[in-house]
C-alpha atoms as a PDB file:
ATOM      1  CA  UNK A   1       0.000   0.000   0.000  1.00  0.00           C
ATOM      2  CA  UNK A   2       1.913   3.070  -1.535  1.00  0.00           C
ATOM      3  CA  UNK A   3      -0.507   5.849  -0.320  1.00  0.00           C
ATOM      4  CA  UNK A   4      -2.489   6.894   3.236  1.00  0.00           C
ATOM      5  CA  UNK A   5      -6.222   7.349   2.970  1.00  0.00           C
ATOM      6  CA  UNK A   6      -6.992  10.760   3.625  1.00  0.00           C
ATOM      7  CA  UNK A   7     -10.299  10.664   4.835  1.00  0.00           C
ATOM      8  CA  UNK A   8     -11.761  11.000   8.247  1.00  0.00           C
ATOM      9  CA  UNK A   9     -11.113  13.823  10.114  1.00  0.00           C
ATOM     10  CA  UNK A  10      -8.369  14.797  11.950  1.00  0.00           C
ATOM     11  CA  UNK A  11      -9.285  15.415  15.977  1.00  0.00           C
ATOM     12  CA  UNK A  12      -7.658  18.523  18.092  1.00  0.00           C
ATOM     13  CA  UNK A  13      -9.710  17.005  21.178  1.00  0.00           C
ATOM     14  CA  UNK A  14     -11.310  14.079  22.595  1.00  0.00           C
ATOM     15  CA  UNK A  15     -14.603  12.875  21.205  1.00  0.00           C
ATOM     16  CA  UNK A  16     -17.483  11.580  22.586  1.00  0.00           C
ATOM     17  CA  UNK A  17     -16.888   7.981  21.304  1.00  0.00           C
ATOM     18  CA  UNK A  18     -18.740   6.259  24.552  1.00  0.00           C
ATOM     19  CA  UNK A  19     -20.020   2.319  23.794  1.00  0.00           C
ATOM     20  CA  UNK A  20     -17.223   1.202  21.738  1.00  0.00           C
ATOM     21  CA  UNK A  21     -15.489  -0.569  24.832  1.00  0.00           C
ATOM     22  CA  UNK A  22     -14.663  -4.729  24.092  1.00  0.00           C
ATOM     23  CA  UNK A  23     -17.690  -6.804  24.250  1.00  0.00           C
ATOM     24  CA  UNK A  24     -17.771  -8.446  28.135  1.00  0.00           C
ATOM     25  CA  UNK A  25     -19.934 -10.703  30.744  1.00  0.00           C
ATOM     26  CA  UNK A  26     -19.673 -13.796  30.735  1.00  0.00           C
ATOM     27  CA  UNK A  27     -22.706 -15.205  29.311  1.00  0.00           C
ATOM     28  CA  UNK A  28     -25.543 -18.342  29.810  1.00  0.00           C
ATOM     29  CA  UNK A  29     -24.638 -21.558  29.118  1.00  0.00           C
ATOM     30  CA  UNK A  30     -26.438 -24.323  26.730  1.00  0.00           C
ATOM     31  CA  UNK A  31     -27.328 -25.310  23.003  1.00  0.00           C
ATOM     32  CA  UNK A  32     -26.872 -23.054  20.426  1.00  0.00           C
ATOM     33  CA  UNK A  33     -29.914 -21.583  18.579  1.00  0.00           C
ATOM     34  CA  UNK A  34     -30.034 -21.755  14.819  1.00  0.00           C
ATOM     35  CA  UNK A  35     -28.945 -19.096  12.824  1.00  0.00           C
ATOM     36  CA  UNK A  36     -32.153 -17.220  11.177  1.00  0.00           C
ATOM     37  CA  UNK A  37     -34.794 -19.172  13.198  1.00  0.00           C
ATOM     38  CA  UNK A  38     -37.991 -17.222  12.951  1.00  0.00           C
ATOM     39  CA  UNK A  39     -38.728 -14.775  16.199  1.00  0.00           C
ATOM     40  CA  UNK A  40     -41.446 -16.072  18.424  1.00  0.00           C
ATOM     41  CA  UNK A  41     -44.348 -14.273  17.847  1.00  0.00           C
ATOM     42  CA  UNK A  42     -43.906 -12.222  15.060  1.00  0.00           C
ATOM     43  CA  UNK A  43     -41.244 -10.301  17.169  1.00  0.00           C
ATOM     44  CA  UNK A  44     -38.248  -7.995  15.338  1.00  0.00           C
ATOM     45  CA  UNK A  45     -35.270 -10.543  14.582  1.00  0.00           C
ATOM     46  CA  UNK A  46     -32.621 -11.200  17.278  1.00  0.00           C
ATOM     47  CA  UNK A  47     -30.025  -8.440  17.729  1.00  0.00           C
ATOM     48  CA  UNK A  48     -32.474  -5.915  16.160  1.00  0.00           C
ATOM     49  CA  UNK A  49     -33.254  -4.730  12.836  1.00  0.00           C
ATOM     50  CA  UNK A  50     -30.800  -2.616  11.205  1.00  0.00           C
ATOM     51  CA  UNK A  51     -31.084   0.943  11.528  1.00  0.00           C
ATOM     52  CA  UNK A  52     -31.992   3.413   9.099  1.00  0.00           C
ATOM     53  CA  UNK A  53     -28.249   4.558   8.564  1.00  0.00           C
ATOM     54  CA  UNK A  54     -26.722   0.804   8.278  1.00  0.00           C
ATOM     55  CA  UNK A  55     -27.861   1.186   4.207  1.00  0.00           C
ATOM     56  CA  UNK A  56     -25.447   4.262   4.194  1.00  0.00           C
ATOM     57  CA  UNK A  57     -21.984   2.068   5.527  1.00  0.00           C
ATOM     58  CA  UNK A  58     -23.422  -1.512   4.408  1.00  0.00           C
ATOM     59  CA  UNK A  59     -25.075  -0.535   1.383  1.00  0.00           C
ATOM     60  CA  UNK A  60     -28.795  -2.041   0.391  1.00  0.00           C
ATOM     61  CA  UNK A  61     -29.501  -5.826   1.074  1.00  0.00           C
ATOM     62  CA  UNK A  62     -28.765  -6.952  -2.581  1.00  0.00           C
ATOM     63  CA  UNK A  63     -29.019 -10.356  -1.946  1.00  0.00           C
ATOM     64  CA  UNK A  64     -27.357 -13.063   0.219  1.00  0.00           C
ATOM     65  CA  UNK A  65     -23.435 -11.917  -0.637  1.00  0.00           C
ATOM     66  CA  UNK A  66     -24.278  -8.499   0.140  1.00  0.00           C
ATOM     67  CA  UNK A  67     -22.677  -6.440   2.604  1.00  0.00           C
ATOM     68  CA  UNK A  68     -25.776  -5.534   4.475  1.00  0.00           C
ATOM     69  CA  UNK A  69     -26.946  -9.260   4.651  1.00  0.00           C
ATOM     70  CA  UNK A  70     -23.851 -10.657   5.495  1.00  0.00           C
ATOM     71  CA  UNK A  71     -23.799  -8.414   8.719  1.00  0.00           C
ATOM     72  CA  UNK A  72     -27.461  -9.171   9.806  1.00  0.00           C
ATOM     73  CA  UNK A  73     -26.659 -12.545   9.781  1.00  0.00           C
ATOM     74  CA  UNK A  74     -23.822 -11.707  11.582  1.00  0.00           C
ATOM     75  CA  UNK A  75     -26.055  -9.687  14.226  1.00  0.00           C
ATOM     76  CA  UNK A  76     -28.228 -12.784  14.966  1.00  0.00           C
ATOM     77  CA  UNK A  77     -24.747 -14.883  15.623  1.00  0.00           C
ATOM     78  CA  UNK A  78     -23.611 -12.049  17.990  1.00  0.00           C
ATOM     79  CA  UNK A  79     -26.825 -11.959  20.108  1.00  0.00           C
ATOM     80  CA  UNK A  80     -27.104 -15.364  20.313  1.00  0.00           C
ATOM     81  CA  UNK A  81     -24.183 -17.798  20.762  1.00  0.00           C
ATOM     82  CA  UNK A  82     -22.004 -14.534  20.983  1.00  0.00           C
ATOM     83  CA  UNK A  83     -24.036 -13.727  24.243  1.00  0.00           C
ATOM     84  CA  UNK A  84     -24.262 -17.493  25.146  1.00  0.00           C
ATOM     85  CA  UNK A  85     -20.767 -18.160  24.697  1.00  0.00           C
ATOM     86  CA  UNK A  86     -19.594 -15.169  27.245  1.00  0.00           C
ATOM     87  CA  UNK A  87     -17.885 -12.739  23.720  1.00  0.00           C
ATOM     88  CA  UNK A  88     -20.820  -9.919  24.064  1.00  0.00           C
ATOM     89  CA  UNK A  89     -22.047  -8.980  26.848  1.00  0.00           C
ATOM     90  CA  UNK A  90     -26.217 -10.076  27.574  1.00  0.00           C
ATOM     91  CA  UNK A  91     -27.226  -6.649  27.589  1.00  0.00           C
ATOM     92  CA  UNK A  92     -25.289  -5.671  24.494  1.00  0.00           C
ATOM     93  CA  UNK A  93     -27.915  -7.754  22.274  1.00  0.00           C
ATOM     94  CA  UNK A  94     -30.094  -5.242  22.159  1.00  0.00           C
ATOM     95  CA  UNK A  95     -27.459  -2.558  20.554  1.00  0.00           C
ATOM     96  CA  UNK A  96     -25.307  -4.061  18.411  1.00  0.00           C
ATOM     97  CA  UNK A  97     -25.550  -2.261  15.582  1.00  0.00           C
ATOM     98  CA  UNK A  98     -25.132   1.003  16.701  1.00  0.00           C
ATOM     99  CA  UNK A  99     -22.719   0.307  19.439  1.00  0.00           C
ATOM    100  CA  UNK A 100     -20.414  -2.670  17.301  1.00  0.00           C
ATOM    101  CA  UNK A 101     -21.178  -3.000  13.911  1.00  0.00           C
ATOM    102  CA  UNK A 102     -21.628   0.501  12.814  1.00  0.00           C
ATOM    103  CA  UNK A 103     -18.491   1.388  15.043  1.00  0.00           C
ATOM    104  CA  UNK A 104     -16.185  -0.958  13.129  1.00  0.00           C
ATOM    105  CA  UNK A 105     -17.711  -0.667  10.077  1.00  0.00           C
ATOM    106  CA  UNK A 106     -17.082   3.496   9.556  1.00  0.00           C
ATOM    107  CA  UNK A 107     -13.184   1.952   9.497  1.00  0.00           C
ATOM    108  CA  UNK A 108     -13.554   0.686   6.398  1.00  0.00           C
ATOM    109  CA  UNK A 109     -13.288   3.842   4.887  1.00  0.00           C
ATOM    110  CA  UNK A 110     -10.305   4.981   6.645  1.00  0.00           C
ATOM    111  CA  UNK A 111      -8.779   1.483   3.907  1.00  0.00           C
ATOM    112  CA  UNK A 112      -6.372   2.137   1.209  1.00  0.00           C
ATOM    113  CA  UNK A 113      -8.155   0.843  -1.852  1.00  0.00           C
ATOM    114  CA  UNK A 114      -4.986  -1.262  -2.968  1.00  0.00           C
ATOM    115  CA  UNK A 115      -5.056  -2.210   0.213  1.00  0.00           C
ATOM    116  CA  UNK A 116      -4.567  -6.817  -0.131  1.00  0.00           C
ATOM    117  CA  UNK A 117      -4.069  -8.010   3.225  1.00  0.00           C
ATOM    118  CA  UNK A 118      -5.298  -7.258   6.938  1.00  0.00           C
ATOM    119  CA  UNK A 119      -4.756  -8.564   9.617  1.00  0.00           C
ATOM    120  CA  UNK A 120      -7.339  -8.225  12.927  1.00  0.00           C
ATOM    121  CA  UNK A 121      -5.468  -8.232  16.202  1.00  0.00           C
ATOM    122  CA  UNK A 122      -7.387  -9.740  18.949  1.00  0.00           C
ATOM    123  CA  UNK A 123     -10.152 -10.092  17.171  1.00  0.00           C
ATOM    124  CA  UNK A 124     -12.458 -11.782  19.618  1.00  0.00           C
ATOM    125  CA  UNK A 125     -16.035 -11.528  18.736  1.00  0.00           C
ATOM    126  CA  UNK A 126     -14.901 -10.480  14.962  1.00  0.00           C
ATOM    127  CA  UNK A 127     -14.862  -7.121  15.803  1.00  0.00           C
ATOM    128  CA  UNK A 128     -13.615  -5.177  13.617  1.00  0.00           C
ATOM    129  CA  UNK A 129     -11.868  -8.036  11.698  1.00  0.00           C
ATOM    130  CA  UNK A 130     -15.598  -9.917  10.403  1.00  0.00           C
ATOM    131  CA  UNK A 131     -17.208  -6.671   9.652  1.00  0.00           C
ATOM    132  CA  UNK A 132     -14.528  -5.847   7.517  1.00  0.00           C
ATOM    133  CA  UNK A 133     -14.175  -8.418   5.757  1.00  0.00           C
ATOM    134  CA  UNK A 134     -17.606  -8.620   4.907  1.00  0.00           C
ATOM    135  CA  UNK A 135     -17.311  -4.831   3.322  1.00  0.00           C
ATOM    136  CA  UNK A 136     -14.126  -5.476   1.642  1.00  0.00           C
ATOM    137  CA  UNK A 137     -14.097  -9.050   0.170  1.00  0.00           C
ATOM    138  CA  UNK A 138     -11.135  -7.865  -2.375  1.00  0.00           C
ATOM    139  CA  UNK A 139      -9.047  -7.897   0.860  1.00  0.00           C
ATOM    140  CA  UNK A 140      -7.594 -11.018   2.838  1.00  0.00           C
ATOM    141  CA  UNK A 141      -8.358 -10.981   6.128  1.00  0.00           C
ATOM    142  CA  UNK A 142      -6.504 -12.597   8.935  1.00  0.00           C
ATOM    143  CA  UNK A 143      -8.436 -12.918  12.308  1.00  0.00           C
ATOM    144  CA  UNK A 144      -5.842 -13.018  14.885  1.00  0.00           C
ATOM    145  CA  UNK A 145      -6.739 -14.651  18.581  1.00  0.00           C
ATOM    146  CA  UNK A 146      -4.932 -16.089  21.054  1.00  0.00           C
ATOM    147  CA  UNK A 147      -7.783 -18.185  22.695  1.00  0.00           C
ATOM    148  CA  UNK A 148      -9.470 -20.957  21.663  1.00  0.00           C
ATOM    149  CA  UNK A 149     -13.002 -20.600  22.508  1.00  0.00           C
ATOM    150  CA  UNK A 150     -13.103 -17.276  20.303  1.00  0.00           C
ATOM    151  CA  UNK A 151     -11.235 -18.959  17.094  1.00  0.00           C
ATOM    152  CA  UNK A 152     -13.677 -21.768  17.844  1.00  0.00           C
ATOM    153  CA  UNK A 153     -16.580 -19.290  17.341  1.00  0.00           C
ATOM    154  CA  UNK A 154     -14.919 -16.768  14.728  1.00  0.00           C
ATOM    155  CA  UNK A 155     -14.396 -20.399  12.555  1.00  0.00           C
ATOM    156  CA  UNK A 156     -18.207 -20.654  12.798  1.00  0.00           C
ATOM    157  CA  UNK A 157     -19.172 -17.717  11.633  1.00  0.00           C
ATOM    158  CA  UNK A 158     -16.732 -17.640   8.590  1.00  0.00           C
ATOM    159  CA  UNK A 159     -18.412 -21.360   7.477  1.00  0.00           C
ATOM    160  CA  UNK A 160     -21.300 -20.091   7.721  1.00  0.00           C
ATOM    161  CA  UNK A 161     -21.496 -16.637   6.133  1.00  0.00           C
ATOM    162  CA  UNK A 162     -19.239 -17.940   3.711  1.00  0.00           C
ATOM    163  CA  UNK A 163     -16.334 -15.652   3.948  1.00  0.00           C
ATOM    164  CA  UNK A 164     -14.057 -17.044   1.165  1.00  0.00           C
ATOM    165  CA  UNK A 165     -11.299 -13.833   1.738  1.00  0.00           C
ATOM    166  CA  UNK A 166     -11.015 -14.983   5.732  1.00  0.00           C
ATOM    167  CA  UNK A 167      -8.799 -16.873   7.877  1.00  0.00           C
ATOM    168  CA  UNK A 168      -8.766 -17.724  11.119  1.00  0.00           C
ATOM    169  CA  UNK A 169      -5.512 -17.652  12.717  1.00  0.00           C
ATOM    170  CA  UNK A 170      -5.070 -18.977  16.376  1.00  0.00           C
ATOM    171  CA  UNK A 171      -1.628 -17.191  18.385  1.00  0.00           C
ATOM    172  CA  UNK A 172      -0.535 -13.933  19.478  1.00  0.00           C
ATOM    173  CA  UNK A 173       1.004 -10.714  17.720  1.00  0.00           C
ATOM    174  CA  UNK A 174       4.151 -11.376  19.022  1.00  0.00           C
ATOM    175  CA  UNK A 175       4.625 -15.145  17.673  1.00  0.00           C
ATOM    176  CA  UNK A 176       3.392 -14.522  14.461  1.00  0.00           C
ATOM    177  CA  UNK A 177       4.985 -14.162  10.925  1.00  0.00           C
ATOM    178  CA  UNK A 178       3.437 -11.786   9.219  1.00  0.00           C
ATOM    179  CA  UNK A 179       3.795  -8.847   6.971  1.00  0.00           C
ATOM    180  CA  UNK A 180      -0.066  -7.645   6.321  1.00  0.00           C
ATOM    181  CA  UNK A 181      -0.678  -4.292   4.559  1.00  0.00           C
ATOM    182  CA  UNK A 182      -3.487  -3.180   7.182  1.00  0.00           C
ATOM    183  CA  UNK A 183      -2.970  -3.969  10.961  1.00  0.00           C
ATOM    184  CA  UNK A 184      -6.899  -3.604  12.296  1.00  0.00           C
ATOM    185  CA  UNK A 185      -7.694  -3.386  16.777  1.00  0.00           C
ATOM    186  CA  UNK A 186     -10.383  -2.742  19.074  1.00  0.00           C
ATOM    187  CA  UNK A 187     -10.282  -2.892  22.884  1.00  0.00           C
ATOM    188  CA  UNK A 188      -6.831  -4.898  22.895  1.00  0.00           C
ATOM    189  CA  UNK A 189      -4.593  -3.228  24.727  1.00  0.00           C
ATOM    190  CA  UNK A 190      -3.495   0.673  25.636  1.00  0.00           C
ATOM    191  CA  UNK A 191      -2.438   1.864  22.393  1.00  0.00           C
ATOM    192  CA  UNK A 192       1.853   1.774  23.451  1.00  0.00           C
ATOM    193  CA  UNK A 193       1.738  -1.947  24.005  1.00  0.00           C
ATOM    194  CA  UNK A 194      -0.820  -2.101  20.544  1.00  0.00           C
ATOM    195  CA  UNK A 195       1.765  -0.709  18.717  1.00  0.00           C
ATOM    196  CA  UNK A 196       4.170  -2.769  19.844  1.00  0.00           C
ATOM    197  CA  UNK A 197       2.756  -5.940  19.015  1.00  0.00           C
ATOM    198  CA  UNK A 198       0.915  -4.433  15.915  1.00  0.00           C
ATOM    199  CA  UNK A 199       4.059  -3.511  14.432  1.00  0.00           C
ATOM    200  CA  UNK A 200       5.190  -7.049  14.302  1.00  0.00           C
ATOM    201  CA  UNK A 201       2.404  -8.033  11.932  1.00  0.00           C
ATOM    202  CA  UNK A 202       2.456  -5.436   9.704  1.00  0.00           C
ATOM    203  CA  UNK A 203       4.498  -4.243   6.874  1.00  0.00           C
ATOM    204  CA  UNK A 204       6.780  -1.828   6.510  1.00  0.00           C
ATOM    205  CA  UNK A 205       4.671   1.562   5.118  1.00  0.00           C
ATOM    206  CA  UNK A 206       1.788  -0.279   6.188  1.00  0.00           C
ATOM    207  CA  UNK A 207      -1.258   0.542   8.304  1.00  0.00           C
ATOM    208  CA  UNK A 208      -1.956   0.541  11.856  1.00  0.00           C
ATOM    209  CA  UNK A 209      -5.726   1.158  12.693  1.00  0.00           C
ATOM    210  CA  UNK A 210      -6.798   1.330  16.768  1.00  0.00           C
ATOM    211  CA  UNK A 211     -10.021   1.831  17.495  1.00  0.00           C
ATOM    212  CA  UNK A 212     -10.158   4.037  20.741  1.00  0.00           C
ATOM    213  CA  UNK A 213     -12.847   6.039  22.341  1.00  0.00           C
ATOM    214  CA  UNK A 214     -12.534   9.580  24.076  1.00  0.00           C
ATOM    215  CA  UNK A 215      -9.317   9.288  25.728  1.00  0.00           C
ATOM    216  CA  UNK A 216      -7.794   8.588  22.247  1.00  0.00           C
ATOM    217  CA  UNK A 217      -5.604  12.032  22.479  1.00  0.00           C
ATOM    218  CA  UNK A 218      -4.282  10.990  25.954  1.00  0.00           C
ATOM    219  CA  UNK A 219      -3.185   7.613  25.083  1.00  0.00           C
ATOM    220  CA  UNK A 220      -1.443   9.040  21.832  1.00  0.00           C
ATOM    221  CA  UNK A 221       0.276  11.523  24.048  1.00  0.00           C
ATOM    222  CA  UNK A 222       1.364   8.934  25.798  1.00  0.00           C
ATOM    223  CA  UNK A 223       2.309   6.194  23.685  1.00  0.00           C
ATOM    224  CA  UNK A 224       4.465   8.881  22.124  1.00  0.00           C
ATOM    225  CA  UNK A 225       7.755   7.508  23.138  1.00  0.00           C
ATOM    226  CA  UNK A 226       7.126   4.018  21.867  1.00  0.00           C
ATOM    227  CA  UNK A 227       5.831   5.414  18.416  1.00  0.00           C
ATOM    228  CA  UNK A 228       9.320   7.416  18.391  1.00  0.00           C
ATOM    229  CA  UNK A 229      11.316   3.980  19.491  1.00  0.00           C
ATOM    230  CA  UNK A 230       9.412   1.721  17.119  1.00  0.00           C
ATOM    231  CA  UNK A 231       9.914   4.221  13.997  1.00  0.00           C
ATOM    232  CA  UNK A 232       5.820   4.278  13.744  1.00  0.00           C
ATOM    233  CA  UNK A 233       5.476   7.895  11.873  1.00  0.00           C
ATOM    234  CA  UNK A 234       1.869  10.101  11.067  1.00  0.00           C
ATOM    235  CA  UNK A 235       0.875   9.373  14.076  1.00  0.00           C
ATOM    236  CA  UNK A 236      -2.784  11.271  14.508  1.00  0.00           C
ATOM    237  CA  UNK A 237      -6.803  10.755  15.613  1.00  0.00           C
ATOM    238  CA  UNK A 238      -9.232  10.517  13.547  1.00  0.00           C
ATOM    239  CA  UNK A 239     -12.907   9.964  13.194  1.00  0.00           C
ATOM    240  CA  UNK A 240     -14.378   7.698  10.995  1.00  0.00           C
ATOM    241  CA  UNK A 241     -17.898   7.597   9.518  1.00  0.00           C
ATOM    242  CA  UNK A 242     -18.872  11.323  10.340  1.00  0.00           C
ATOM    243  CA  UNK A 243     -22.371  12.087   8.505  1.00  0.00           C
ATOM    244  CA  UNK A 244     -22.989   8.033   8.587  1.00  0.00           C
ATOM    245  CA  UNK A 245     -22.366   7.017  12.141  1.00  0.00           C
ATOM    246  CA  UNK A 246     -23.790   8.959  15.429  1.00  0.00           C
ATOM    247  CA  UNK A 247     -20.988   8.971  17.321  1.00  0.00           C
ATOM    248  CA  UNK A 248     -18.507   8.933  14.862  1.00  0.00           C
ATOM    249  CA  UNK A 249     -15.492   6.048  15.167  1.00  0.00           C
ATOM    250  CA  UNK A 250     -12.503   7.388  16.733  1.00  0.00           C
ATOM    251  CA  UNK A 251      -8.872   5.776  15.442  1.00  0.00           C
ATOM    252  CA  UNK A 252      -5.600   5.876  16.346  1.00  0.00           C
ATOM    253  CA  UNK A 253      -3.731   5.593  12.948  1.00  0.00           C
ATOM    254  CA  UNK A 254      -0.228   5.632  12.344  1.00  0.00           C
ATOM    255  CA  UNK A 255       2.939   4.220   9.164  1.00  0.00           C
ATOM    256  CA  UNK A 256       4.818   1.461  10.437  1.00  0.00           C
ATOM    257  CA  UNK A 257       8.620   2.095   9.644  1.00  0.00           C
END
């Protein structure tokens, strides 16, 4: 990837970027339900319908390969076994979309459109990593997780959305060989150590995208030393998805050396 994106919009002070925080509670236990089972009762499907901005990020529900249908399915996985299996939070069901789709999906355009090859960090619940993936199925995707459980799941929802451009890789950041053009994170770690590890996966003149929320300026400020040490360079804050998605997505995005 030759050239930075330049769009999003550079931030002078914190925004208000509350609800993106990593998915938690540990949640029931017990057999899954099936994907796209009718709700009892004539009831809205589970996770939610989309709202009326998702058309605006996802585009319209073309069909079963589309971006938009891809991700609903993806919703009723979430607030299902995602709740059941203890990767979102029971009470996050209910605002997925706004608070975890939309979020990662307003990265998207913060992409390079040469961009070939990303890699996820910690990609838990497939967020940002699965969302992505789904919006950009030129790009290969790597979904990179340490624990078990969470591959288990991510490996599920790949089958069964179909995901040809998406693998799921189980190991750390700092054990793994590879050189990806986009380095993707939400909710891993305070953005120094992200770096850290992030810079170990990505190329040289590649991408480092951190999702953040309001303290974003404060942990640049002070991550600033590490940037310096590990040679990261255009080092700034920006928000993603302004005019689309209410609050905008904040990012930490720097060059690796």
């Amino acid at each position: 990837m030759s050239r930075r994106s330049t769009i999003g919009t550079v931030l002078a002070a914190p925004a208000d970027t509350a609800g993106i925080s990593a998915p938690g509670g540990a949640g029931s236990t017990g057999a899954a339900p099936v994907l796209g089972a009718a709700p009892v009762g004539g009831a809205a499907p589970v996770g939610g319908p989309p709202p009326a901005n998702a058309v605006a990020v996802f585009g319209p529900d073309s069909g079963p390969g589309s971006a938009m249908s891809l991700v609903s399915r993806f919703s009723e996985i979430l607030a299902t076994r995602g709740v059941q299996q203890g990767l979102i939070g029971p009470r996050e069901a209910v605002r997925l979309w706004d608070r975890h789709l939309l979020n990662c999906a307003a990265v998207a355009e913060l992409i390079d459109p040469t961009c070939g090859t990303l890699v996820d960090i910690g990609s838990g619940a497939g967020l940002p990593g699965l969302v992505l993936a789904m919006m950009r199925p030129d790009v290969q995707v790597t979904l990179l997780e340490p624990m078990e459980r969470r591959t288990r799941f991510l490996s599920e929802c790949v089958a069964e959305l179909a995901l040809a451009n998406v693998t799921v890789l189980r190991g750390r950041a700092e054990d793994t060989a590879m050189r990806a053009d986009v380095a993707t994170a939400r909710a891993v770690a305070p953005l120094g150590r992200l770096a850290e590890l992030a810079i170990r996966v990505v190329r040289p003149g590649g991408m480092v995208l951190a999702i953040k929320g309001r303290t974003a300026p404060d942990e640049l400020t002070a991550a600033a030393p590490i940037l310096r040490r590990i040679g990261a360079r255009s080092a700034e804050v920006v928000r993603a998805g302004q005019g689309k998605v209410i609050p905008a997505t904040t990012v930490v995005r720097f060059i690796a050396r």
